[in-house]
Protein backbone atom coordinates (compact mmCIF):
# COMPACT_ATOMS: atom_id res chain seq x y z
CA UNK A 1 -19.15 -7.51 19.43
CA UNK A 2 -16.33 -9.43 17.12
CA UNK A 3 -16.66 -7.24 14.44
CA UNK A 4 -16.13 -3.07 15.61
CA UNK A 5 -17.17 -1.85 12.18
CA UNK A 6 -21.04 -3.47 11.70
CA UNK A 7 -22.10 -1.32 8.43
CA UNK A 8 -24.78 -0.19 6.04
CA UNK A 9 -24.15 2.12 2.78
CA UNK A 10 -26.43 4.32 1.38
CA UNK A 11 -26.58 6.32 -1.87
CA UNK A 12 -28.21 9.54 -1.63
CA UNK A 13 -26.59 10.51 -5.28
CA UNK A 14 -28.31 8.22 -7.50
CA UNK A 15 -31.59 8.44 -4.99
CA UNK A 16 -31.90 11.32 -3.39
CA UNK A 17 -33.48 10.58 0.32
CA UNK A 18 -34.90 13.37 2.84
CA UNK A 19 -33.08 14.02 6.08
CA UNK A 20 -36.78 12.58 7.47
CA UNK A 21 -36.31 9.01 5.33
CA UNK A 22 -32.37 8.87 6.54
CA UNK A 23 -33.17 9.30 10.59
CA UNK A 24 -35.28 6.14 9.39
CA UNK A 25 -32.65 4.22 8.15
CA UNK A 26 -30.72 4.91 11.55
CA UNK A 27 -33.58 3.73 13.64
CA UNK A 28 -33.68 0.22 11.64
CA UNK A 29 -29.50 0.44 12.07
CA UNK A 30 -29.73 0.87 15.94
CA UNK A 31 -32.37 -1.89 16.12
CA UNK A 32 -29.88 -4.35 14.04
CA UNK A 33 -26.81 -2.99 15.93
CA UNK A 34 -25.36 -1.62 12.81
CA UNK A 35 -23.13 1.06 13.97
CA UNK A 36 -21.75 2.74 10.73
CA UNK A 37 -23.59 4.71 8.32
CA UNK A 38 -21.27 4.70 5.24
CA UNK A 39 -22.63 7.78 3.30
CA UNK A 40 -21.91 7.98 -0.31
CA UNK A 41 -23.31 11.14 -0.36
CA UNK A 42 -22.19 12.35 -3.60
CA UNK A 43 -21.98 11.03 -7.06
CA UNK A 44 -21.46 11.95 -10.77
CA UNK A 45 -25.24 11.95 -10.93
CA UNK A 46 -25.62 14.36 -8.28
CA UNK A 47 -24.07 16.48 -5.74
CA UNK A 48 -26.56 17.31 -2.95
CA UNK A 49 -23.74 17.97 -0.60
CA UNK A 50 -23.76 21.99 0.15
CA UNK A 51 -20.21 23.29 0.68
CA UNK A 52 -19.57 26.28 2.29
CA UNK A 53 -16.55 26.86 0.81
CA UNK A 54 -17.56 25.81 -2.83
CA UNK A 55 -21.05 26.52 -3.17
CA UNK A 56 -21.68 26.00 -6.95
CA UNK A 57 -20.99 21.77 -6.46
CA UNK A 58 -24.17 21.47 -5.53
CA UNK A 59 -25.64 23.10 -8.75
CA UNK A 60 -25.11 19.43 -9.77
CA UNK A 61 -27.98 18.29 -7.50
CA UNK A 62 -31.12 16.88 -9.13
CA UNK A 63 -32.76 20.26 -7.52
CA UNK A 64 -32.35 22.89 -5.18
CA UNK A 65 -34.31 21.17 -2.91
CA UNK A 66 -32.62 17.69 -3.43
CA UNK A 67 -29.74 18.69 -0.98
CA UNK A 68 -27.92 18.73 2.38
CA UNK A 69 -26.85 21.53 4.25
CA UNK A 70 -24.79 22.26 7.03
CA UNK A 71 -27.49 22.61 9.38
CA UNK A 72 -29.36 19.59 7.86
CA UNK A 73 -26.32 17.40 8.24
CA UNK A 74 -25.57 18.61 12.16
CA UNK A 75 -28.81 17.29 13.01
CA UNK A 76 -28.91 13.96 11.25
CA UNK A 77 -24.91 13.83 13.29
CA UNK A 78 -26.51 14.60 16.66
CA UNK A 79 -29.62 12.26 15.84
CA UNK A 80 -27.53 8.97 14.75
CA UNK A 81 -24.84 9.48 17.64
CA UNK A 82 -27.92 9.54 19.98
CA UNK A 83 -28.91 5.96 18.37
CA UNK A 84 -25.19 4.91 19.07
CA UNK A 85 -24.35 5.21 14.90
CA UNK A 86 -21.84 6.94 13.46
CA UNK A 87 -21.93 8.59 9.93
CA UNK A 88 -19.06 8.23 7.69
CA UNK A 89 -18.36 10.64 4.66
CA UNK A 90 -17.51 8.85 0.96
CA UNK A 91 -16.37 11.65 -1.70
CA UNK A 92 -15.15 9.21 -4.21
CA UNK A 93 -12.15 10.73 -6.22
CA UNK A 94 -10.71 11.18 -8.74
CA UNK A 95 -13.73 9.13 -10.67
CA UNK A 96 -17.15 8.87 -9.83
CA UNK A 97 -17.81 12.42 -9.25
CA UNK A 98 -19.16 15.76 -10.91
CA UNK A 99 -17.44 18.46 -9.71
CA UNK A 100 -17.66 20.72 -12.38
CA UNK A 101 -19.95 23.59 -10.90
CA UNK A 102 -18.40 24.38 -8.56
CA UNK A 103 -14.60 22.89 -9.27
CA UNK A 104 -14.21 23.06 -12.99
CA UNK A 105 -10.31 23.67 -12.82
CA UNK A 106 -9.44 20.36 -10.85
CA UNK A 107 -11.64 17.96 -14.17
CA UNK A 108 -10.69 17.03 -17.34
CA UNK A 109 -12.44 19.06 -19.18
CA UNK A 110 -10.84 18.10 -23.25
CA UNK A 111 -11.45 14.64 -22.83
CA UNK A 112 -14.53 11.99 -23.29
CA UNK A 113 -15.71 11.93 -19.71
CA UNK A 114 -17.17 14.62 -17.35
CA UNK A 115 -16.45 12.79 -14.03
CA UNK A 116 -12.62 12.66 -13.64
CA UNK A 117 -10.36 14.70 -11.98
CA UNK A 118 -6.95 15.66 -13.51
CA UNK A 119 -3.92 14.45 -11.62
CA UNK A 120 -1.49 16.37 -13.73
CA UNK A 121 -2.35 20.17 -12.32
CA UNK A 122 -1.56 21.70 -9.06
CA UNK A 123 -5.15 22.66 -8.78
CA UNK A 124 -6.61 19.70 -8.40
CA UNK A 125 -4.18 18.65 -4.86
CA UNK A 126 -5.23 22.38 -3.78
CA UNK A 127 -8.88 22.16 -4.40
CA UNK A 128 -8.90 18.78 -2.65
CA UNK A 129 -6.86 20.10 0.57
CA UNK A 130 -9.36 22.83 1.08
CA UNK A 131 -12.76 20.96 0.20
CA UNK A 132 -11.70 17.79 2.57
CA UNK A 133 -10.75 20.42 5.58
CA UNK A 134 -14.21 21.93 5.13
CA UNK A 135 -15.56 18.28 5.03
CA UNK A 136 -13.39 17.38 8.26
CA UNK A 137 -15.18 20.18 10.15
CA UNK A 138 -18.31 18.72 9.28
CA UNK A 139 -17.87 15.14 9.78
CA UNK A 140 -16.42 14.51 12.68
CA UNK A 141 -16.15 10.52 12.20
CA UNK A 142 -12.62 9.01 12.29
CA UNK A 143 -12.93 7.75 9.26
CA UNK A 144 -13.11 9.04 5.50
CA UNK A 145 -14.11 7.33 2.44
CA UNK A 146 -12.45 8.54 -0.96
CA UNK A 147 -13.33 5.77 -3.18
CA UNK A 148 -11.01 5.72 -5.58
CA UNK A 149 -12.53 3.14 -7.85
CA UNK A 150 -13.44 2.32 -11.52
CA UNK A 151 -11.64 5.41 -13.03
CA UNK A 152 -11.89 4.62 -16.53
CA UNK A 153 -8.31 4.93 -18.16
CA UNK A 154 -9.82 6.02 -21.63
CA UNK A 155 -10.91 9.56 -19.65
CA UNK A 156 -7.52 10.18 -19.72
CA UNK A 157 -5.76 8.61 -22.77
CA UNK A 158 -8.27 10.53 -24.84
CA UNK A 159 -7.60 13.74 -24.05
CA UNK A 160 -5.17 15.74 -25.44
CA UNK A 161 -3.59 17.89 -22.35
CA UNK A 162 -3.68 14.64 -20.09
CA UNK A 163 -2.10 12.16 -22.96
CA UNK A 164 0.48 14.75 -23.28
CA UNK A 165 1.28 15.51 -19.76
CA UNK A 166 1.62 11.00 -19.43
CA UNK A 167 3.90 11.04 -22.57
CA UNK A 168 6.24 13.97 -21.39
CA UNK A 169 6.64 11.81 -17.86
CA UNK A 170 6.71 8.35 -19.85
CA UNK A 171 3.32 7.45 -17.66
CA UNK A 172 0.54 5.28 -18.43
CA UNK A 173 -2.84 5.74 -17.23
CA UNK A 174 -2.29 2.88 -14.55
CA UNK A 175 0.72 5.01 -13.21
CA UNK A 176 -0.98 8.37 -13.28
CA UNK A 177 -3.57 7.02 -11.42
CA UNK A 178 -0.43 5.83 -8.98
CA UNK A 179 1.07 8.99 -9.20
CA UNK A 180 -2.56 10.84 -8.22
CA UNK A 181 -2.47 8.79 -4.59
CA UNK A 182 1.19 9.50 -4.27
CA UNK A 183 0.91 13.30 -4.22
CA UNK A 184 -1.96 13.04 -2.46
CA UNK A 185 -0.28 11.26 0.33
CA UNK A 186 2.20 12.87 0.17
CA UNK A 187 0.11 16.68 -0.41
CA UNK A 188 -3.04 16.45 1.06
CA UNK A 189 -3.41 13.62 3.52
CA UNK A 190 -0.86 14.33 6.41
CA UNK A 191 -3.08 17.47 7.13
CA UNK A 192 -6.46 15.44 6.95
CA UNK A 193 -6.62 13.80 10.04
CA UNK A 194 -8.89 10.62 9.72
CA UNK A 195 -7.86 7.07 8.56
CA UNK A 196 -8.85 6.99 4.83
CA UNK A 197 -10.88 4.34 3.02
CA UNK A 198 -10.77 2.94 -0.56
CA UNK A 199 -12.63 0.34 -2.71
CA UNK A 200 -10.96 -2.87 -3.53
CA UNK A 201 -11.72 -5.23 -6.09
CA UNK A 202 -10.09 -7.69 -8.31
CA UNK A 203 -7.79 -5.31 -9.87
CA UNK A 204 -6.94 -3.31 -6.41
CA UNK A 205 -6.83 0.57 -7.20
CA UNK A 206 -5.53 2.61 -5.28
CA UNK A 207 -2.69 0.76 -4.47
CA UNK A 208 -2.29 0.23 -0.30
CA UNK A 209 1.61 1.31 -0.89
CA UNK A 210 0.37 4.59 -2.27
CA UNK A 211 -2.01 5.35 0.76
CA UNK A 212 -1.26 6.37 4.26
CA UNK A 213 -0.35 3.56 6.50
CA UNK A 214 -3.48 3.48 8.28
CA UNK A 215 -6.07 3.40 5.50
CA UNK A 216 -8.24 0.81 5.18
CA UNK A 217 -9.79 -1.44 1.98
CA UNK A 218 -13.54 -1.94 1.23
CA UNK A 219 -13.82 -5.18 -0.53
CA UNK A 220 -16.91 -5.70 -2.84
CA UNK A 221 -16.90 -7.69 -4.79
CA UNK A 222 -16.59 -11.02 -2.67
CA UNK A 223 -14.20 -12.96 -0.57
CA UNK A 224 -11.33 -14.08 -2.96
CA UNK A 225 -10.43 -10.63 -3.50
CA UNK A 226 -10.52 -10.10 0.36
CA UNK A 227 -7.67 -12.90 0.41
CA UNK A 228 -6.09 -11.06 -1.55
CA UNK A 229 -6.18 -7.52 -0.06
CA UNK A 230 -5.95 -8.99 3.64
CA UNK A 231 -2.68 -11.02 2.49
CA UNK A 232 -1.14 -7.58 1.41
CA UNK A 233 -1.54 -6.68 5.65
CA UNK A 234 -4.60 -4.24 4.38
CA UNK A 235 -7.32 -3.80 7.04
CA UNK A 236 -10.24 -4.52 4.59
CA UNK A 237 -13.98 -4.27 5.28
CA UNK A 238 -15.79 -6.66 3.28
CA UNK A 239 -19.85 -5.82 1.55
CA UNK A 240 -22.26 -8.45 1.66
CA UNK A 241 -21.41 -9.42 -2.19
């Protein structure tokens, strides 16, 4: 086929679907010849992913029932590689995400917003590096989706520990977002080994010089941005705006 990477994404955060409903999905993506299942599988709505290692994140699923667990997940694996699809994680960071339960050291937690991470502690790089190598033994696609997008700046600004940490280092909330993908490329990344994925739009966050060399861009929001993303030499996937 021209195009290696024939998609569909589904959100299982903001509607929950059974393991039953998703092996359906698969079946209509094998009979289209879609061949990636991009899984935003978590949310700050809900967290039905079960981690071993962190098992309280997914007290922020809409119930006990309303999640995935290892076994669940192994199956759904084996059942879409049968059907010639493969299943690619998104844990979208450090926005769009409630990690509180289970995590509540790595969020800004004296601020306006519950769904941010804090880029200024130690914790946060350190929580990350172990959650993504449990999330590597799960997955075993070659790719990895952190997201990255529409973290709001005010989440930061407005809260007291975070504004201060920004003035001491002369930093707006542009460059701490910067400075979040440096150490993480620089802290976390070189030991995760998959090719990492971001959202692009109009205003491109992360930044592709901030990321490993191989990660890749996930336009959405139409082709003029994917000009722009492809002109910076960033392999880009583009959504169906």
């Amino acid at each position: 086929p021209r195009f290696g990477y024939r998609g569909l994404m589904i959100d299982t955060a903001r509607h929950f679907m059974p393991v039953w409903f998703l092996k359906h999905i698969i079946d209509g993506m094998a009979l289209h010849k879609l061949n990636v299942m991009h899984w935003h599988i978590v949310d700050d709505t809900a967290f039905p992913f079960v981690s071993s290692a962190f098992p309280h994140l997914s007290d922020a699923a809409y119930a006990p029932q309303a999640t995935y667990s290892a076994s669940d997940i192994q199956g759904l694996l084996a059942y879409a590689e049968a059907k010639g699809v493969r299943i690619m994680p998104e844990f979208d960071m450090p926005g769009h995400g409630d990690w509180t339960k289970g995590a509540p050291e790595v969020m800004v937690t004296d601020g306006p917003c519950n769904n941010t991470m804090d880029p200024t502690k130690d914790a946060t790089y350190d929580f990350i590096a172990r959650f993504l190598k449990e999330v590597t033994d799960v997955f075993p696609d070659p790719y990895l989706f952190l997201g990255g997008d529409e973290v709001q700046g005010h989440c930061w600004a407005e809260s007291p520990s975070v504004s201060s940490w920004m003035a001491a280092h002369n930093m707006t909330t542009e460059g701490l977002s910067r400075h979040f993908w440096q150490q993480m490329s620089a802290r976390v990344l070189p030991s995760v080994p998959r090719r990492i994925g971001v959202w692009e739009d109009d205003k491109p966050q992360p930044h592709p010089e901030d990321l490993p060399p191989n990660a890749f861009g996930n336009v959405w929001q139409g082709q003029s941005t994917m000009k722009t993303t492809v002109g910076r030499k960033f392999d880009s996937i583009l959504s169906g705006p």
